[in-house]
N, C-alpha and C. Protein backbone atom coordinates (compact mmCIF):
# COMPACT_ATOMS: atom_id res chain seq x y z
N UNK A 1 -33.77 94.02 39.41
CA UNK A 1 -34.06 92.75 40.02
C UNK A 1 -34.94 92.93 41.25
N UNK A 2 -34.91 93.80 42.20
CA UNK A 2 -35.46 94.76 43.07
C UNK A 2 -37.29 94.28 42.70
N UNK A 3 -37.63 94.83 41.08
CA UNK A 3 -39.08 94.77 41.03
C UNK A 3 -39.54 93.54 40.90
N UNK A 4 -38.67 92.40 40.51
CA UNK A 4 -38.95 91.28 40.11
C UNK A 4 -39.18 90.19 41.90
N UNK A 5 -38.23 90.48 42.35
CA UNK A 5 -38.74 89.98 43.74
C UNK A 5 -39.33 90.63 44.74
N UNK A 6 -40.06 92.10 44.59
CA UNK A 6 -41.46 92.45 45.28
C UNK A 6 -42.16 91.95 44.47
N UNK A 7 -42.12 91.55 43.62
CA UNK A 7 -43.46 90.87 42.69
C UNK A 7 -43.72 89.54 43.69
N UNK A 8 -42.74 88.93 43.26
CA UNK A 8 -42.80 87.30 44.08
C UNK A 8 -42.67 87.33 45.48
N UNK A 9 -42.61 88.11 45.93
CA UNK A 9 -42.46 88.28 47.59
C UNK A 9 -44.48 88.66 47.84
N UNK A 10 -44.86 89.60 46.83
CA UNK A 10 -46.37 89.95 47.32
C UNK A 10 -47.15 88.62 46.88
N UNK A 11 -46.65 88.06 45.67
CA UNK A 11 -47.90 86.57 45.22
C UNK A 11 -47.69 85.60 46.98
N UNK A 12 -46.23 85.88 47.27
CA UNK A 12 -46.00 84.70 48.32
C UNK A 12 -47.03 85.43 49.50
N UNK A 13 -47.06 86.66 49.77
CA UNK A 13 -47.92 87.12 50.75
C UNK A 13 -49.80 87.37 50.40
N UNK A 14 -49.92 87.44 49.42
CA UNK A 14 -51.60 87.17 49.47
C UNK A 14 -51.67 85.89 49.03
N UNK A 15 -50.76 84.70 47.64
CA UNK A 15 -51.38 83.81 47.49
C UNK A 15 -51.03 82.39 48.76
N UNK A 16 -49.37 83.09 48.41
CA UNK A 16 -48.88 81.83 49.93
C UNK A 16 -49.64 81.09 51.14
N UNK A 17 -50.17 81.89 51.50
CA UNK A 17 -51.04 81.12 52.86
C UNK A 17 -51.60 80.40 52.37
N UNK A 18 -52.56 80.73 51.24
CA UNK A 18 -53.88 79.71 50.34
C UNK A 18 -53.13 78.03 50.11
N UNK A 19 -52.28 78.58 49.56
CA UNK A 19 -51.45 77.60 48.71
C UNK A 19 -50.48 76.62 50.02
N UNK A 20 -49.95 76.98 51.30
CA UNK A 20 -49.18 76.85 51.88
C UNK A 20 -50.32 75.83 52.75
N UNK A 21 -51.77 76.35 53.14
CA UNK A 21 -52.46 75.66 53.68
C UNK A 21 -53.05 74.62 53.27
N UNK A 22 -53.37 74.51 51.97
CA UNK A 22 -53.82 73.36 51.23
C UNK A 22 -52.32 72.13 50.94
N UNK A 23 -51.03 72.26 51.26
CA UNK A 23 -50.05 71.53 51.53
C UNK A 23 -49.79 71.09 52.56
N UNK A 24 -50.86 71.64 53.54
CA UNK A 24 -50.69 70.75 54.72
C UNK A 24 -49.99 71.33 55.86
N UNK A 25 -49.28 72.76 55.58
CA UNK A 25 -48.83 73.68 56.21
C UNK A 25 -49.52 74.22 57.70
N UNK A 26 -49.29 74.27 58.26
CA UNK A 26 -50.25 75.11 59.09
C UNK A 26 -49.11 75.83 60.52
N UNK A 27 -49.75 76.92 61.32
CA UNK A 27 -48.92 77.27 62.23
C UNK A 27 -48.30 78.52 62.26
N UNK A 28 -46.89 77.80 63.10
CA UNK A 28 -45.44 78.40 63.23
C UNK A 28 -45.05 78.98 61.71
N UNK A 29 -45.01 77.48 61.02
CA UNK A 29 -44.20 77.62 59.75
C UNK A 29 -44.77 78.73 58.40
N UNK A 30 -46.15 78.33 58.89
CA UNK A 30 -46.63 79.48 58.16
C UNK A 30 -46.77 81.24 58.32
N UNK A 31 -46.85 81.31 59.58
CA UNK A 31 -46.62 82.82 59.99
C UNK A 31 -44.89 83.16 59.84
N UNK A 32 -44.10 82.11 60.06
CA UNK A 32 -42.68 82.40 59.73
C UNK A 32 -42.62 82.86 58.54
N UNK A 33 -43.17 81.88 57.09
CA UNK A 33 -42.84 82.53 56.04
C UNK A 33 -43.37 83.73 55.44
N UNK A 34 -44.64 84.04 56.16
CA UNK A 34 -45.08 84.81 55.89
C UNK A 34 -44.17 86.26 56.43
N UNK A 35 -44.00 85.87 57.84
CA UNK A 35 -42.92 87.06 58.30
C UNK A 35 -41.74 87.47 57.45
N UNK A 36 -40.96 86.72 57.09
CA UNK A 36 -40.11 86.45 55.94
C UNK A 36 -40.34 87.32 54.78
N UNK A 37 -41.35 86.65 53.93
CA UNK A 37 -41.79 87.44 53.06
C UNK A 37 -42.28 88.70 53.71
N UNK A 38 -42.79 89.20 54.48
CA UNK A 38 -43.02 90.49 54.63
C UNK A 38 -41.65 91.26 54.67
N UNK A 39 -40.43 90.89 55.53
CA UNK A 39 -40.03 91.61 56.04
C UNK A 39 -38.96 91.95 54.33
N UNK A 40 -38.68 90.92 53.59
CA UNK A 40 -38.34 91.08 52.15
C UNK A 40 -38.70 91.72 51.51
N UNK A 41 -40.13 91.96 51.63
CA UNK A 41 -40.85 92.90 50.90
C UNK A 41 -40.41 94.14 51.14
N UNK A 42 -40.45 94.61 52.55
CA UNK A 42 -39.92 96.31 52.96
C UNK A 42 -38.28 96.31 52.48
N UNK A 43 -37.58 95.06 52.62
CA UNK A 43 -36.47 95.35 51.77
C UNK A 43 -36.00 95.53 50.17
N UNK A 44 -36.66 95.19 50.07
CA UNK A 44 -37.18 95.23 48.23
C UNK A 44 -37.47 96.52 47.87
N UNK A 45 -38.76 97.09 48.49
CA UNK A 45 -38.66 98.52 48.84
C UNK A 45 -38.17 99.66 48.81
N UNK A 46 -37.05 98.82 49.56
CA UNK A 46 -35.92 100.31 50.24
C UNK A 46 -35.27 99.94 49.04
N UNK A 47 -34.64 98.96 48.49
CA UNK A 47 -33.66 98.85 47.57
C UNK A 47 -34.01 99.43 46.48
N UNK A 48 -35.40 99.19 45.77
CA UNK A 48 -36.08 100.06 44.81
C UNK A 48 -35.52 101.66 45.00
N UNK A 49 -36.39 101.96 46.10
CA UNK A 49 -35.98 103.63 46.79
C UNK A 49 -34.95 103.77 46.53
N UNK A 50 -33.83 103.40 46.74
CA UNK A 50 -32.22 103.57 47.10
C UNK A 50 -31.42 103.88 45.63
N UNK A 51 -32.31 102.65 44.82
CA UNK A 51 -31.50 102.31 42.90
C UNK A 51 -31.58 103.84 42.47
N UNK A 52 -32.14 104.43 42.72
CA UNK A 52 -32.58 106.03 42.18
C UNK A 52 -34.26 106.13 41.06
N UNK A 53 -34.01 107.03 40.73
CA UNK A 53 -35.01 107.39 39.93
C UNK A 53 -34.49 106.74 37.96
N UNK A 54 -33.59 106.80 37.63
CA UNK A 54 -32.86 106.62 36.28
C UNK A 54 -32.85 104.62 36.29
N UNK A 55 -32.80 104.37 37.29
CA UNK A 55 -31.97 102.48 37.60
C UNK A 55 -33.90 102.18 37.68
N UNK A 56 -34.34 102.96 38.43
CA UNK A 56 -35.70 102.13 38.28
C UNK A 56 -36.81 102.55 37.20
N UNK A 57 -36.60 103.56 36.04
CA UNK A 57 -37.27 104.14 34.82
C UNK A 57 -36.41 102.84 33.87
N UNK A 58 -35.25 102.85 33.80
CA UNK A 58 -35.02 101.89 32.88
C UNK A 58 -34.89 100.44 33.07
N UNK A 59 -34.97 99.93 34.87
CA UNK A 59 -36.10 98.36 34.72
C UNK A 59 -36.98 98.63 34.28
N UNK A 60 -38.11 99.36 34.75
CA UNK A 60 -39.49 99.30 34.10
C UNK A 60 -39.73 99.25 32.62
N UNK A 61 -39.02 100.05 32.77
CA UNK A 61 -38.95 99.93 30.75
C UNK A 61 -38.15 98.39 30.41
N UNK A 62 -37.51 97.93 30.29
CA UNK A 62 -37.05 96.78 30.69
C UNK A 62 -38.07 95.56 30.63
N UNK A 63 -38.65 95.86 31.91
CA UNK A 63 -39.64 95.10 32.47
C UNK A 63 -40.85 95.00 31.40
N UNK A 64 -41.23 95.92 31.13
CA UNK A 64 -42.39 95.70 30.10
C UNK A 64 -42.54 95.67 29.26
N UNK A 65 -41.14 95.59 28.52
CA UNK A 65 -40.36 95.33 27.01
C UNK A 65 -39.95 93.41 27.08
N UNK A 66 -40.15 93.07 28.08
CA UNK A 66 -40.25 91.64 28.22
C UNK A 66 -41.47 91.36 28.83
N UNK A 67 -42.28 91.81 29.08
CA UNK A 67 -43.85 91.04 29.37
C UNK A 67 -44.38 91.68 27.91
N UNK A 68 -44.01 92.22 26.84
CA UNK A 68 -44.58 92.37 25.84
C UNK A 68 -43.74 91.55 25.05
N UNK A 69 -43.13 91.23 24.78
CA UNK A 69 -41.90 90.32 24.21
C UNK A 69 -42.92 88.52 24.20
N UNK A 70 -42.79 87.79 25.63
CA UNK A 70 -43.28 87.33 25.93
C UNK A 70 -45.04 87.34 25.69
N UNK A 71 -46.00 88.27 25.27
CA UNK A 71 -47.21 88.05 25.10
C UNK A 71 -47.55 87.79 23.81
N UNK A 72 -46.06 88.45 22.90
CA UNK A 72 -46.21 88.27 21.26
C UNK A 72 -45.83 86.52 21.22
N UNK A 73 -44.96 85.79 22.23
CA UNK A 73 -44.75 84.79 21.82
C UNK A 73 -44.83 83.29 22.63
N UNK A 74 -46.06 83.89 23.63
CA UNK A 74 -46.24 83.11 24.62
C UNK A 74 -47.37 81.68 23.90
N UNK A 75 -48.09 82.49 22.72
CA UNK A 75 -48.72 81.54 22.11
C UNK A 75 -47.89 79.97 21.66
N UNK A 76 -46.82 80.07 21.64
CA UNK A 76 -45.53 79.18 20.86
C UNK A 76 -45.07 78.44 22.19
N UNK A 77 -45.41 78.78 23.39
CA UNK A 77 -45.52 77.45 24.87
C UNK A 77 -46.86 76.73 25.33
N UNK A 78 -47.73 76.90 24.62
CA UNK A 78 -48.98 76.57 24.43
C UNK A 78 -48.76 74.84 24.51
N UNK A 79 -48.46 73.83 25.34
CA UNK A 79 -48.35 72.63 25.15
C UNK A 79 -49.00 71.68 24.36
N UNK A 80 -50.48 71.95 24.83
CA UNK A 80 -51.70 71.61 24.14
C UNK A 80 -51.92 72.01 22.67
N UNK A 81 -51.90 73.46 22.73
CA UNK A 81 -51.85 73.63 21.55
C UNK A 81 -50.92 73.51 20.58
N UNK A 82 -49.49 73.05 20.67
CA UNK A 82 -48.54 72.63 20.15
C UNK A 82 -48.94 70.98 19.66
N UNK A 83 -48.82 70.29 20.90
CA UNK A 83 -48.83 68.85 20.62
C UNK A 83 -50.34 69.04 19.50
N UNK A 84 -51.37 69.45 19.48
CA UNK A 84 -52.39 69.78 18.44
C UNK A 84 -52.07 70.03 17.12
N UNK A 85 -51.35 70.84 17.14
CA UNK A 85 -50.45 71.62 16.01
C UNK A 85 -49.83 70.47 14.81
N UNK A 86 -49.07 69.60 15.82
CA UNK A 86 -48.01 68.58 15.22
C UNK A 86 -49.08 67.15 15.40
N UNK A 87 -49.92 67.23 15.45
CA UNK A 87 -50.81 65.62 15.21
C UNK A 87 -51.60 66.50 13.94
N UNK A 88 -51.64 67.80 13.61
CA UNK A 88 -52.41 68.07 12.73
C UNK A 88 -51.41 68.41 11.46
N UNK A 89 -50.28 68.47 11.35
CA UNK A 89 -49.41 68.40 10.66
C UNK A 89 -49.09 67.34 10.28
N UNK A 90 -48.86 65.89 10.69
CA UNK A 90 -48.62 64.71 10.98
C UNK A 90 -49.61 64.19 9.86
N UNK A 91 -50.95 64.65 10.49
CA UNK A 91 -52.27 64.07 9.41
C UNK A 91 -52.26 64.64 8.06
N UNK A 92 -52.16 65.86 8.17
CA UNK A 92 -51.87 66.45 6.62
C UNK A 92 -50.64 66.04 5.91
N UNK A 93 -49.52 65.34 6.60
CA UNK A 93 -48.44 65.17 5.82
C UNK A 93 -48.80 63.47 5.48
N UNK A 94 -49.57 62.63 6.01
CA UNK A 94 -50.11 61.79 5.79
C UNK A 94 -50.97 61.19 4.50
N UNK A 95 -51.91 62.40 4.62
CA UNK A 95 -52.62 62.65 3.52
C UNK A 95 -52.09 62.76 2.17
N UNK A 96 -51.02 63.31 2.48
CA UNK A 96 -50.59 63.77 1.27
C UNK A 96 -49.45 63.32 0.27
């Protein structure tokens, strides 16, 4: 769980500001979260460090046994191309 929130802790630290400033954010609140997220990040870190070498070989493996999981079947959340799918099914069952 460790790799999964340095993931989202680094999008919050390079994309966050972008995103935080175009909401109207500005300041205090934004260097806070940013502090935040940084300081999560070095804890994320250490916790990684700490899981051992065996706890973090078999997230990773883990980990990329579900971003491959997910790429075989990410086509099937396709909204657009779904609702497409079923107006073109719809017409052929029409037709027919």
């Amino acid at each position: 769980m460790s790799v999964l929130q340095l993931t989202i802790l680094t999008a919050v630290n390079m994309m966050g500001s972008g995103i935080m400033k175009a909401a109207g954010h500005e300041g205090s609140e934004l260097s806070k979260t940013k502090f935040v997220a940084f300081v999560a990040s070095i804890y994320s870190l250490y916790a990684c460090y700490a899981s051992g070498f065996d706890a973090m070989t078999y997230g990773a493996l883990v980990t990329f046994l579900g971003w491959t999981l997910y790429g075989l079947t990410s086509y099937r959340f396709d909204l657009k191309k779904a609702k497409a799918d079923n107006e073109a099914t719809g017409a052929a069952k029409e037709a027919a």
